[in-house]
N, C-alpha and C. Protein backbone atom coordinates (compact mmCIF):
# COMPACT_ATOMS: atom_id res chain seq x y z
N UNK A 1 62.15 79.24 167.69
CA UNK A 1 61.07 78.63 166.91
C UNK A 1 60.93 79.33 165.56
N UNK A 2 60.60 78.20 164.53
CA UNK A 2 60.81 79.35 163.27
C UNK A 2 59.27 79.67 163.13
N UNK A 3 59.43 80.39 161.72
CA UNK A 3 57.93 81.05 161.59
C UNK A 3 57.07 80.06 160.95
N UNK A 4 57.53 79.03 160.42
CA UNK A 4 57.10 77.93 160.04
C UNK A 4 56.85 77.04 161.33
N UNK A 5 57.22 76.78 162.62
CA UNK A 5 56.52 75.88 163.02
C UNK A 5 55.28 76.64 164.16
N UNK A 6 55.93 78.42 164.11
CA UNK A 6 54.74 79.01 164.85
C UNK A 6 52.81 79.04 163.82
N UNK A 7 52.98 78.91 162.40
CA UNK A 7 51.82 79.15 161.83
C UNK A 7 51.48 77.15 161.68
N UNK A 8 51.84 76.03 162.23
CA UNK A 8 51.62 74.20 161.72
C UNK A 8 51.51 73.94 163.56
N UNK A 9 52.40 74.46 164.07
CA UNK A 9 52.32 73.40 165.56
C UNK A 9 53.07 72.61 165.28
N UNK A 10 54.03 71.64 163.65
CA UNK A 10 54.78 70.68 163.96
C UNK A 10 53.27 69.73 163.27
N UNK A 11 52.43 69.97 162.75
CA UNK A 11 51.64 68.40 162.92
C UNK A 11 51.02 68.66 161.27
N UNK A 12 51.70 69.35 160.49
CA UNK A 12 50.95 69.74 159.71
C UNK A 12 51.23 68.76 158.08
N UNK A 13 52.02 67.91 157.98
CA UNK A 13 52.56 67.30 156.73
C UNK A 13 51.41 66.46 156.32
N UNK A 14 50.65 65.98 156.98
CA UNK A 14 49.67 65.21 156.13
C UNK A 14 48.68 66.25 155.52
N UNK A 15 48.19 67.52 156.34
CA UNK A 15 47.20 68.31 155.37
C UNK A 15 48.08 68.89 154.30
N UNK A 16 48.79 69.34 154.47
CA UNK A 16 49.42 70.08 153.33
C UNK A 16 50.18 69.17 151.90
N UNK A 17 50.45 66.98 152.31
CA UNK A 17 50.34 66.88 151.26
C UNK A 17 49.01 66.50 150.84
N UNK A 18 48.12 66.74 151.61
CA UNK A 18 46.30 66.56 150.55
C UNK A 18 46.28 67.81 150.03
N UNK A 19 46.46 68.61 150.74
CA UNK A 19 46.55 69.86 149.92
C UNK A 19 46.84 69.99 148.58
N UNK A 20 47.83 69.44 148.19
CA UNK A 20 48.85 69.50 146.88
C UNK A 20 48.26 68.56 146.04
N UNK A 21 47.47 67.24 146.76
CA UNK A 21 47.16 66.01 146.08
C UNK A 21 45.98 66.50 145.17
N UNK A 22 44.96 67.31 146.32
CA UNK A 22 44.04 68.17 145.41
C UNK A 22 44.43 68.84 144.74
N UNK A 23 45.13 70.02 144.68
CA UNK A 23 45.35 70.90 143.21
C UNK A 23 45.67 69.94 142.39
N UNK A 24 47.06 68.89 142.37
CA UNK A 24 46.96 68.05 141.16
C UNK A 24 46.00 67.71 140.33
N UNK A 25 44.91 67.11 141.46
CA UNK A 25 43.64 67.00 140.91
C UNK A 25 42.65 67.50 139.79
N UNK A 26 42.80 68.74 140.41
CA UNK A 26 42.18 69.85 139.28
C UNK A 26 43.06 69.94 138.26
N UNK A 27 44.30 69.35 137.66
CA UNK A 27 44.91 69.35 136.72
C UNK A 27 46.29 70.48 136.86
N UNK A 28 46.31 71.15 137.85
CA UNK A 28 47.00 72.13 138.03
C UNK A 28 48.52 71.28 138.15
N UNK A 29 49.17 72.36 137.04
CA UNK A 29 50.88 71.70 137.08
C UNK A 29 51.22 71.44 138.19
N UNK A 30 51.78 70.83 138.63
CA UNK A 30 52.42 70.79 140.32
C UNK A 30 53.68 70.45 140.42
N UNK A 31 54.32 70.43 138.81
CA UNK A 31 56.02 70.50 139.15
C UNK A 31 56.81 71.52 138.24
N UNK A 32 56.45 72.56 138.52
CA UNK A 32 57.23 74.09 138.33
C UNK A 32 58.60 73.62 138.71
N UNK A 33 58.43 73.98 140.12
CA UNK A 33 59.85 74.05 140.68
C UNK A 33 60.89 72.70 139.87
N UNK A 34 60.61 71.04 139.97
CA UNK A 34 61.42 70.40 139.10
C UNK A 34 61.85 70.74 137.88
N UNK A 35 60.67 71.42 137.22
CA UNK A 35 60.95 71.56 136.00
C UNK A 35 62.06 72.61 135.63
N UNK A 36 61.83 73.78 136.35
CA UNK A 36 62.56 75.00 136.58
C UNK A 36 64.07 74.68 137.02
N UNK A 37 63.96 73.72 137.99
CA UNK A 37 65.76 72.95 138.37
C UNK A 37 66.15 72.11 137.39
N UNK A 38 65.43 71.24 136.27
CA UNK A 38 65.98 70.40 135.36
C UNK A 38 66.51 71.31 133.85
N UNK A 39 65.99 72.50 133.82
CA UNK A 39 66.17 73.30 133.04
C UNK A 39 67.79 73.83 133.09
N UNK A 40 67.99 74.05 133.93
CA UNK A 40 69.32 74.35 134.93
C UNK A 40 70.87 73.31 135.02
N UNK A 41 70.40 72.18 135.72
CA UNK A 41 71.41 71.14 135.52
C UNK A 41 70.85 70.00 135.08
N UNK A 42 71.66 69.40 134.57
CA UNK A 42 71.19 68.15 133.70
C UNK A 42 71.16 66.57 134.51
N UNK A 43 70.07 65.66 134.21
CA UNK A 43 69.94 64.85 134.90
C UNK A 43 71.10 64.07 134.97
N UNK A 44 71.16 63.26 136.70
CA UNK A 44 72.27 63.01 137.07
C UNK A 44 72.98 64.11 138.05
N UNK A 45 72.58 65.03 137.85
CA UNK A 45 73.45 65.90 139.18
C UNK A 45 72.92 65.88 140.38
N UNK A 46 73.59 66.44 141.46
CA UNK A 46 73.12 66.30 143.07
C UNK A 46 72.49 67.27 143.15
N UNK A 47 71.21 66.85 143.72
CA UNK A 47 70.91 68.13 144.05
C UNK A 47 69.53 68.27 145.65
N UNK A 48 69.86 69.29 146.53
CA UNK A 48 69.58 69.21 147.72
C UNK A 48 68.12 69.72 147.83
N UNK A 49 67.88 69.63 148.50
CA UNK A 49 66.12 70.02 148.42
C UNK A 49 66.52 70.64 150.02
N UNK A 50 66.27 72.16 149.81
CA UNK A 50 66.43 72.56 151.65
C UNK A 50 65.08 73.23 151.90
N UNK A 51 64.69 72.71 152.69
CA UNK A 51 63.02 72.70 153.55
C UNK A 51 62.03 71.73 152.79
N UNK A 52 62.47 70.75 152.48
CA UNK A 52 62.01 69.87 151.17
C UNK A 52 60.44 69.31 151.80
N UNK A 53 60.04 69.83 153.03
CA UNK A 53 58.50 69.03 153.49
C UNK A 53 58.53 67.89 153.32
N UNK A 54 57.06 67.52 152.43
CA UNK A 54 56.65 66.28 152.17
C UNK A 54 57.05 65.50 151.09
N UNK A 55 58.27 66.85 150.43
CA UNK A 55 59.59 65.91 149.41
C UNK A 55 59.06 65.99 147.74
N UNK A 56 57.41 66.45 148.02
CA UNK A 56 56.97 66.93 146.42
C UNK A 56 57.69 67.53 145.39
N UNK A 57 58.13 68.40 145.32
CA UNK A 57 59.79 68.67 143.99
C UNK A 57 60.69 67.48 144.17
N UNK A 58 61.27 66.89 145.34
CA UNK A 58 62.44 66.25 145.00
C UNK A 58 62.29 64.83 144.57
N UNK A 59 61.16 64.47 145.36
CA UNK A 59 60.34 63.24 144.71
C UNK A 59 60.67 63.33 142.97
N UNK A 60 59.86 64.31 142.19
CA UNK A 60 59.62 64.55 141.02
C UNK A 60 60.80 64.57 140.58
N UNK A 61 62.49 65.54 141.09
CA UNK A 61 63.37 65.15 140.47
C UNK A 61 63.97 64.23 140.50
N UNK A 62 63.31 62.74 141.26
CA UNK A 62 64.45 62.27 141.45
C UNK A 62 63.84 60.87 140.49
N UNK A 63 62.24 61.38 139.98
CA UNK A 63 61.79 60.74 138.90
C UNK A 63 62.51 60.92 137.93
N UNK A 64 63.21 62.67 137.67
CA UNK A 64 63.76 62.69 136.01
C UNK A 64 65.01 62.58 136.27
N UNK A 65 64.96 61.51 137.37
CA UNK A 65 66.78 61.04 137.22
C UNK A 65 68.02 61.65 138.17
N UNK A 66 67.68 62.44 139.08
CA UNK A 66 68.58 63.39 139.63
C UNK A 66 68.70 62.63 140.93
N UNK A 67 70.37 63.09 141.62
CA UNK A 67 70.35 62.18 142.80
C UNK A 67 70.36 63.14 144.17
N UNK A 68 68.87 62.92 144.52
CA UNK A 68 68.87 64.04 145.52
C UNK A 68 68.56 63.74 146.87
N UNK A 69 69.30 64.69 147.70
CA UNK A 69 68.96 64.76 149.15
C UNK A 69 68.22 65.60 149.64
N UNK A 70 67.30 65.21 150.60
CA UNK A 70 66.73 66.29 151.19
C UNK A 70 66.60 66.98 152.53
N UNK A 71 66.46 68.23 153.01
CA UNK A 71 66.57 68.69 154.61
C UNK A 71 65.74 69.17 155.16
N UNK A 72 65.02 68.62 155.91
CA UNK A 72 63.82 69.93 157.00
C UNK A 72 63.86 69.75 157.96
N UNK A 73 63.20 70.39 158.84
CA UNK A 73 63.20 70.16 160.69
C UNK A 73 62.10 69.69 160.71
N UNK A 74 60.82 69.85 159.84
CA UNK A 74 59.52 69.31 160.28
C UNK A 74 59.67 68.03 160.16
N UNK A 75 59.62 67.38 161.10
CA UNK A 75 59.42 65.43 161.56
C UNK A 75 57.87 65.33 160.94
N UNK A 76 56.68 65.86 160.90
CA UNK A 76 55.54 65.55 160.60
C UNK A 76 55.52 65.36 158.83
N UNK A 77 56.41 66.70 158.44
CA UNK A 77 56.59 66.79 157.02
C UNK A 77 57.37 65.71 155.95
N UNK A 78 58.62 65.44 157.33
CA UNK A 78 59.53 64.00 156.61
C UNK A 78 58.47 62.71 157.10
N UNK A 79 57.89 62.73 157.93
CA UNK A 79 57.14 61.75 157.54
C UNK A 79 56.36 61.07 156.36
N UNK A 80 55.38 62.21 156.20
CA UNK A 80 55.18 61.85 154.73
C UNK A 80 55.63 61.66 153.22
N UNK A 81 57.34 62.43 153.51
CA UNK A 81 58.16 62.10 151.97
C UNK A 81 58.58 60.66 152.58
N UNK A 82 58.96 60.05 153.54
CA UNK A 82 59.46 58.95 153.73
C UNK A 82 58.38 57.82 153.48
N UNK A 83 57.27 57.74 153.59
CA UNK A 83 55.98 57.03 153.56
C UNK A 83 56.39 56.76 151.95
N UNK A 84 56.22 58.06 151.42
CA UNK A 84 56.16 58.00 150.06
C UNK A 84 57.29 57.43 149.17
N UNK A 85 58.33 57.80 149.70
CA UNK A 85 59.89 57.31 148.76
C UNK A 85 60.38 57.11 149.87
N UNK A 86 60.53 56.14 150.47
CA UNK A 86 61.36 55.75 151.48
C UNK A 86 62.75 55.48 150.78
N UNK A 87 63.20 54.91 149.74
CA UNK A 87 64.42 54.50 148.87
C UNK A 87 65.26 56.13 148.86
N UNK A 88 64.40 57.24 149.10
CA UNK A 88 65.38 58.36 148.80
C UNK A 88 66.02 58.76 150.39
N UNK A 89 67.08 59.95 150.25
CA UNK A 89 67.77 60.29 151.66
C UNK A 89 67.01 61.39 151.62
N UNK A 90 66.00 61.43 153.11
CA UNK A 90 65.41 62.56 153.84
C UNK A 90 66.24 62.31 155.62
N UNK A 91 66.59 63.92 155.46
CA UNK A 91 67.35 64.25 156.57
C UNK A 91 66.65 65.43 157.60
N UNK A 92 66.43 64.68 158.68
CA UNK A 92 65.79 65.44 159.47
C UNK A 92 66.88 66.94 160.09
N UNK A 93 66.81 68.06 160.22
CA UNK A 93 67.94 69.12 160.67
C UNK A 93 67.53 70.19 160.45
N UNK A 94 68.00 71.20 160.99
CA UNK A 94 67.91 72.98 160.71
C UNK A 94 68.66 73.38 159.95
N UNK A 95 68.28 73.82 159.19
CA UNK A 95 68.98 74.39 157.62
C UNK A 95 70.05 75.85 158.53
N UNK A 96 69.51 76.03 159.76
CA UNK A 96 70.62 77.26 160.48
C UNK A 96 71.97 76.56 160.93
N UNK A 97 71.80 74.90 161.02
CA UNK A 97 73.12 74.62 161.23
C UNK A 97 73.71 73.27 160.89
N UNK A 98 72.73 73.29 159.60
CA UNK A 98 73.01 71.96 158.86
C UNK A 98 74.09 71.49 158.46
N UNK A 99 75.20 70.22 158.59
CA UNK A 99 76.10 70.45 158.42
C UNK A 99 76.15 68.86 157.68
N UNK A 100 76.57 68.92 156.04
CA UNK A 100 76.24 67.44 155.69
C UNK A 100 77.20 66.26 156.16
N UNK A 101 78.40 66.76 156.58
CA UNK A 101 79.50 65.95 156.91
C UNK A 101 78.10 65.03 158.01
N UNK A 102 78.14 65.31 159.12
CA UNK A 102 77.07 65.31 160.27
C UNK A 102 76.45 63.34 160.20
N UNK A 103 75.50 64.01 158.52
CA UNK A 103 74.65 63.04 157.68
C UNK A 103 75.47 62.04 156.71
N UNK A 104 76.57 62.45 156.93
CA UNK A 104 77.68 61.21 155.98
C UNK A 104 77.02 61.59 154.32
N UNK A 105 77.23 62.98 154.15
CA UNK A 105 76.19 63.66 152.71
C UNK A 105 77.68 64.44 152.34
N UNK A 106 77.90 64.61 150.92
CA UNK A 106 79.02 64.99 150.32
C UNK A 106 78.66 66.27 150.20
N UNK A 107 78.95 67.26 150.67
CA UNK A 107 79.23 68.86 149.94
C UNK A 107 79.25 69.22 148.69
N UNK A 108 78.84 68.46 148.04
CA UNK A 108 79.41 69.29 146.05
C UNK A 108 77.92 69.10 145.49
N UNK A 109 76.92 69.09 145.78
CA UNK A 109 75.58 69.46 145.43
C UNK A 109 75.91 70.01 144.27
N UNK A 110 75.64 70.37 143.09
CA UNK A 110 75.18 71.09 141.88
C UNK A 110 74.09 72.05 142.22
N UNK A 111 73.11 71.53 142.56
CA UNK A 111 71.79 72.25 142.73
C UNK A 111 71.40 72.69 144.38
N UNK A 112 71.04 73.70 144.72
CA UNK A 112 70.67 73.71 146.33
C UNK A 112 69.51 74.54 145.42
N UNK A 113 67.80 73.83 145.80
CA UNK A 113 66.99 74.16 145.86
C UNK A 113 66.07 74.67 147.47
N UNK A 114 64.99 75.92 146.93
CA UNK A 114 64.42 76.45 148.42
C UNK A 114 63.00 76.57 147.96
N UNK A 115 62.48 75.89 147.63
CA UNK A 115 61.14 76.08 147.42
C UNK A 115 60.17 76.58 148.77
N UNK A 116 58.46 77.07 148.53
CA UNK A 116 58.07 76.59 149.36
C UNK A 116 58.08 77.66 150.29
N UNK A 117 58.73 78.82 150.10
CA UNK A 117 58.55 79.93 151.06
C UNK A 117 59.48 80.02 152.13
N UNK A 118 60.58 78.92 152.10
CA UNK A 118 61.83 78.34 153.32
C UNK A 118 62.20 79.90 153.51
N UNK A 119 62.57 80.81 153.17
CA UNK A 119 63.48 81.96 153.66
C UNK A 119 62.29 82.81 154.40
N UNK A 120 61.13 83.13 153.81
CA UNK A 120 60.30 83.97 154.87
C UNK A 120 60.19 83.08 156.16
N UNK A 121 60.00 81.81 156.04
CA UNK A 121 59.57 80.81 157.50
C UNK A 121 60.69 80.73 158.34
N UNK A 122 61.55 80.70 158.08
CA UNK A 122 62.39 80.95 159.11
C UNK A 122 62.61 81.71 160.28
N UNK A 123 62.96 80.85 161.17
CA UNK A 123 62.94 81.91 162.68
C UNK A 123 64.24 83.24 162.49
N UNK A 124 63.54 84.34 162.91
CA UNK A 124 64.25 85.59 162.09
C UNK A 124 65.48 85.76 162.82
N UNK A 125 65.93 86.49 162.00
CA UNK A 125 67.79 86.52 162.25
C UNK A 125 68.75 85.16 161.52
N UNK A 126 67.62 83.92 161.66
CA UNK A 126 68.78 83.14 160.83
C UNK A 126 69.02 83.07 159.37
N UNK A 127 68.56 84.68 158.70
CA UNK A 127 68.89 84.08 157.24
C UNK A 127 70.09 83.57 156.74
N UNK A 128 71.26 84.69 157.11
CA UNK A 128 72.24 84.66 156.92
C UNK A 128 72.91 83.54 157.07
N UNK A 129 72.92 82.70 157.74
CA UNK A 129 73.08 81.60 158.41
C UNK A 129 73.02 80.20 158.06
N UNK A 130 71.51 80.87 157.19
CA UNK A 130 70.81 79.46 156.44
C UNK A 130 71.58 79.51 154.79
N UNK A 131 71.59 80.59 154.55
CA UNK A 131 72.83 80.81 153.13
C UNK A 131 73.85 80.75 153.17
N UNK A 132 74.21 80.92 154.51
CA UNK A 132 75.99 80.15 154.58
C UNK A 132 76.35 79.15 154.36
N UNK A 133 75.19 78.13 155.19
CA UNK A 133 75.08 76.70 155.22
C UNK A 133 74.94 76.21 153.90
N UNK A 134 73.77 77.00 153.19
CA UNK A 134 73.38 75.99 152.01
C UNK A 134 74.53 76.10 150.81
N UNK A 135 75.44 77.52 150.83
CA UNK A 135 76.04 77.74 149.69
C UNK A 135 77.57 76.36 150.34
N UNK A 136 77.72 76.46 151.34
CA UNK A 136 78.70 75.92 152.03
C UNK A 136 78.64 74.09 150.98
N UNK A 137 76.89 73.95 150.96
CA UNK A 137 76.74 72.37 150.32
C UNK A 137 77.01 72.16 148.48
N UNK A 138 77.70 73.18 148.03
CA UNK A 138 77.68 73.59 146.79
C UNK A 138 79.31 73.54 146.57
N UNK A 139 78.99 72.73 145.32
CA UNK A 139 80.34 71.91 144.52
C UNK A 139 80.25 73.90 144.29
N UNK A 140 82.15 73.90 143.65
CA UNK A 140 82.17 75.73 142.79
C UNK A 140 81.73 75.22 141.51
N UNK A 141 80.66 76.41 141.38
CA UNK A 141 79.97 76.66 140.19
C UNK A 141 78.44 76.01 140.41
N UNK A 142 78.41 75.49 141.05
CA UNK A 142 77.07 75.34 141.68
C UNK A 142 76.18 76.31 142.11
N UNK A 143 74.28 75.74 141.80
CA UNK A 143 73.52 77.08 141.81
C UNK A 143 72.72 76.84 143.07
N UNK A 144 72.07 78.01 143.51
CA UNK A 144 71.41 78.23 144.57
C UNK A 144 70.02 78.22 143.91
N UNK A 145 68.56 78.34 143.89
CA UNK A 145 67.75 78.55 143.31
C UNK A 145 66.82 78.80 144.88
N UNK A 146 66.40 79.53 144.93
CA UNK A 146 65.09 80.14 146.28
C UNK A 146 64.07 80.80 145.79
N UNK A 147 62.76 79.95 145.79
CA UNK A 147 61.73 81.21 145.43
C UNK A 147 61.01 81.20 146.53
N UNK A 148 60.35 82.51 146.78
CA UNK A 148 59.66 83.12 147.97
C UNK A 148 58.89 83.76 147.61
N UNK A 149 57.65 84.53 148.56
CA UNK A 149 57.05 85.72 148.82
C UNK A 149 57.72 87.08 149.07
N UNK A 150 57.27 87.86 148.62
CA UNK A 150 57.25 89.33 149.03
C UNK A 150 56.05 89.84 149.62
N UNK A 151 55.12 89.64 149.57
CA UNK A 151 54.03 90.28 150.23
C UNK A 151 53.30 89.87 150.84
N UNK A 152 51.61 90.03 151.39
CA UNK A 152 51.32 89.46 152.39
C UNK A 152 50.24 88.30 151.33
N UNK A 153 49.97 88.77 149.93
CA UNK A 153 49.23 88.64 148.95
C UNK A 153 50.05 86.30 149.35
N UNK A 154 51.16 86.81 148.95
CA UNK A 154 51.74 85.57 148.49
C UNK A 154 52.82 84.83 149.87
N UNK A 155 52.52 85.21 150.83
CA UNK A 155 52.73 84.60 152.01
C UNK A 155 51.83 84.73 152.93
N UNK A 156 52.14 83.49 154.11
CA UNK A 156 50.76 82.75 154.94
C UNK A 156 51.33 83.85 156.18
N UNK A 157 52.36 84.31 156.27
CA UNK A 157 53.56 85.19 157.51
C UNK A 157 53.43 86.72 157.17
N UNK A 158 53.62 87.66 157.84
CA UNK A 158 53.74 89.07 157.42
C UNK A 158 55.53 88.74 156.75
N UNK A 159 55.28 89.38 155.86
CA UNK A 159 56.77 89.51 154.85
C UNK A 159 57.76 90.15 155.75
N UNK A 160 58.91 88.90 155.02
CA UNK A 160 60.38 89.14 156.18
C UNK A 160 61.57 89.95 155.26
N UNK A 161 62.06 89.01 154.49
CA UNK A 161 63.60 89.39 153.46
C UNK A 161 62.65 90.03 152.37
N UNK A 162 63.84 90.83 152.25
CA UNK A 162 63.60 91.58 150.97
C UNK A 162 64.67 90.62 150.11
N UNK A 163 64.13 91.36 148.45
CA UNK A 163 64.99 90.85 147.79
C UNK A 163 66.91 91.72 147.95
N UNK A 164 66.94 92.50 147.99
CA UNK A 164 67.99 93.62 148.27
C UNK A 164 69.01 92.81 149.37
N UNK A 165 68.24 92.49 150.61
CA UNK A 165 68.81 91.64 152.12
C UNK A 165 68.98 90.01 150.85
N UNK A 166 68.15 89.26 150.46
CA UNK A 166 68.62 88.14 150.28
C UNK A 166 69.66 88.45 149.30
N UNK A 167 70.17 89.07 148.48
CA UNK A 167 70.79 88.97 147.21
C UNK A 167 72.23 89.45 148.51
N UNK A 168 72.52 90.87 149.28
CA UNK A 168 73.10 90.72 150.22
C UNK A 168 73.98 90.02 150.80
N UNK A 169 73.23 88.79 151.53
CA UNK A 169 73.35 87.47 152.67
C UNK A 169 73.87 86.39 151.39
N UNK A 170 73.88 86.66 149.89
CA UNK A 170 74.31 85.59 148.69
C UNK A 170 75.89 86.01 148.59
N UNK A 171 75.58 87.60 148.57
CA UNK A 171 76.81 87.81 148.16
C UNK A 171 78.07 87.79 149.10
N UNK A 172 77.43 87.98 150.43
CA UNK A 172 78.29 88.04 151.69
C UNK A 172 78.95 86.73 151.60
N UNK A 173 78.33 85.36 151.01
CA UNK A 173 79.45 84.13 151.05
C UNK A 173 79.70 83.68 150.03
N UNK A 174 79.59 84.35 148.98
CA UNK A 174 79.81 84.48 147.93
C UNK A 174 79.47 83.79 147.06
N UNK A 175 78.25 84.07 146.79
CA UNK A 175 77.37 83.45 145.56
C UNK A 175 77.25 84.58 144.90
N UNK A 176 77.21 84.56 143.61
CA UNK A 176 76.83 85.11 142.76
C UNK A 176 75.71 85.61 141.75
N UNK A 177 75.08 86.63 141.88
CA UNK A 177 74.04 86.67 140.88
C UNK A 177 73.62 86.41 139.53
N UNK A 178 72.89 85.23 139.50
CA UNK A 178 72.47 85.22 137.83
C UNK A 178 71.55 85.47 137.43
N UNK A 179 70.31 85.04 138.00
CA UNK A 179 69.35 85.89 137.34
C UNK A 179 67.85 85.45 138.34
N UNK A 180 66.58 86.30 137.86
CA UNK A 180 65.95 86.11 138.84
C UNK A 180 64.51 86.23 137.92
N UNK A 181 63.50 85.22 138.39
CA UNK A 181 62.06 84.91 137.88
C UNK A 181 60.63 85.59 138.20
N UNK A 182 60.09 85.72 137.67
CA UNK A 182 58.27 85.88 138.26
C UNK A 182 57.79 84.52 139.16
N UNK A 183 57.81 83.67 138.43
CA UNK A 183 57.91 82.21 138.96
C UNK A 183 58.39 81.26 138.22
N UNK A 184 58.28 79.97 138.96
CA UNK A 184 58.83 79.06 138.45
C UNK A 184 58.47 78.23 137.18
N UNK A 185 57.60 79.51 136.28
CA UNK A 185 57.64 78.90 135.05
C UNK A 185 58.36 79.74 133.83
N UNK A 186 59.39 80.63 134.77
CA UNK A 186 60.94 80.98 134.07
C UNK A 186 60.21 82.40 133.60
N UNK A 187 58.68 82.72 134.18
CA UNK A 187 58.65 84.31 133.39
C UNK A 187 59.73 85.30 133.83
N UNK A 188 59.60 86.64 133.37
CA UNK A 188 61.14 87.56 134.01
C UNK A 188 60.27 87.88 135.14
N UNK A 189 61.11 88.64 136.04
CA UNK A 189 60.85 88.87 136.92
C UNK A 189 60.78 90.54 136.99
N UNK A 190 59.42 91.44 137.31
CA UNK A 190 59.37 92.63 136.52
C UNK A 190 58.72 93.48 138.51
N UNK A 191 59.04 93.05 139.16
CA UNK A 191 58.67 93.90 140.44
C UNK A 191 57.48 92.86 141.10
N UNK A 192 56.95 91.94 141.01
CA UNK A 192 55.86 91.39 141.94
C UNK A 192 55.99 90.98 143.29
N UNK A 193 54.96 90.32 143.23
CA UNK A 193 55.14 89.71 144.85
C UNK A 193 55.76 88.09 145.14
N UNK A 194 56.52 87.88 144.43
CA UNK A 194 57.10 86.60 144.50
C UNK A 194 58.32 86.18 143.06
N UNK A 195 58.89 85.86 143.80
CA UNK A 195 59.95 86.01 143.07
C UNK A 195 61.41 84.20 143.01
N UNK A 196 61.68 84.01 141.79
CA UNK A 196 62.54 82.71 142.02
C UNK A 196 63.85 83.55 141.64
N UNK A 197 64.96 83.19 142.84
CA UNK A 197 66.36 83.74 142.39
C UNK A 197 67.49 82.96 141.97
N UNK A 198 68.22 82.78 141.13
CA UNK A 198 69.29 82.27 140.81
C UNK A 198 71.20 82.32 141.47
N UNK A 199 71.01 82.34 141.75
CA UNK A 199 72.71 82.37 142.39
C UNK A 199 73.78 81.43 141.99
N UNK A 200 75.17 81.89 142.16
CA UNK A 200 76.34 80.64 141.53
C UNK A 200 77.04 80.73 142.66
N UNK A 201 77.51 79.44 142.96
CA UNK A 201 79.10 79.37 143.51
C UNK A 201 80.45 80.01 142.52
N UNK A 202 81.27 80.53 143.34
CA UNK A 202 82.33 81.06 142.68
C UNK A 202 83.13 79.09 142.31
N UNK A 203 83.64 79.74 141.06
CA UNK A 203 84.61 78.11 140.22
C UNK A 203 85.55 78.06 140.98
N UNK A 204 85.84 77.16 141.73
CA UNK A 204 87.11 76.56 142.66
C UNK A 204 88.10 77.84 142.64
C-alpha cells in the first residue's frame, strides 16, 4: 500500500479537486507546474503526467497544446480527470511497474512530469523502481521534472527521499543532472523544504 493511499482510503479525488477549485478561486496561480514544463519543451511534445490525480497540470498542458498521457493508481482520482477531459488518455497503473507498451503508449515521452508529492507517497522501497520505469518512458534527451517535499512543513507524510537518494536512484539509470528549483516558479533552489528537480535522458 503506498503512502498515498494509507493518508485518502482511495476515495479522495473529488475533495482534493474542490480543494484546488477553491484556491483558484482566491486567484491563486494554479498552473506552476504547466508553466514550469512549457518553459522546458515546446508545445507539441509528449509529455507524461506520472501520479497525474485529478489531471490538473496535464489538463492545463494539454490546453497549451502538448500531447499528453497520464498515470495513477488512484481510480477515485482518474475519475475526476476523466469527468473532466474525457478526450485525453488517463491510465489507470502503478508507476512501480508501469509499463507503456501494456497501454498501447509509445516510450519517447519528451517530458516525464511528478508533481504533487508522487515520490514521498509512495509505498517505500519502490523509489528506485518508480525512476526506472519513468526514465525507461523517455525518448534520449528527454527530461524528468519531480517536485516534492523535504520536510514535515511541506508534506501531509513524515519525510521519505532525500534529495542526495533521489538524484542517486536518477543517476543509477541514467538520467542526468540539470538543474534543480525552490519551486515551480523556476526560483533557485538554495536548501528549503521543497524542491523541483530536473533530470536528462542520456542522447541515444
Amino acid at each position: 500500500m503506498s503512502r498515498w493511499e494509507e493518508l485518502t482510503g482511495g476515495t479522495s479525488g473529488e475533495d482534493y479537486a474542490a480543494r484546488f477549485a477553491s484556491l483558484a478561486g482566491t486567484g491563486k496561480d494554479m498552473h506552476g507546474e504547466a508553466r514550469f514544463c512549457a518553459a522546458l519543451v515546446p508545445a507539441g511534445s509528449r509529455v507524461l503526467d506520472a501520479g497525474c490525480g485529478t489531471g490538473r497540470v496535464m489538463i492545463r498542458l494539454a490546453e497549451l497544446g502538448y500531447d499528453c498521457a497520464g498515470v495513477d493508481l488512484d481510480a477515485s482520482m482518474l475519475a475526476v480527470a476523466r469527468k473532466q477531459s474525457p478526450e485525453l488518455r488517463w491510465i489507470q497503473a502503478d508507476l512501480a511497474t508501469f509499463d507503456p507498451a501494456e497501454h498501447h503508449v509509445a516510450a519517447d515521452f519528451d517530458l516525464v512530469v511528478a508533481a504533487g508529492n508522487i515520490f514521498p507517497l509512495l509505498a517505500a522501497g519502490t523509489e528506485s523502481a518508480v525512476i526506472s520505469r519513468l526514465a525507461a518512458t523517455l525518448r534520449p534527451g528527454g527530461l524528468l521534472v519531480a517536485g516534492f517535499g523535504l520536510d514535515e512543513v511541506h508534506l501531509p507524510v513524515p519525510p521519505s527521499i532525500t534529495l542526495p537518494e533521489y538524484d542517486a536512484h536518477c543517476a543509477a539509470v541514467g538520467l542526468a543532472f540539470v538543474d534543480r528549483f525552490a519551486t515551480w516558479d523556476a526560483h533557485p533552489y538554495e536548501g528549503g523544504g521543497y524542491a523541483v528537480s530536473v533530470h536528462r535522458a542520456h542522447h541515444g
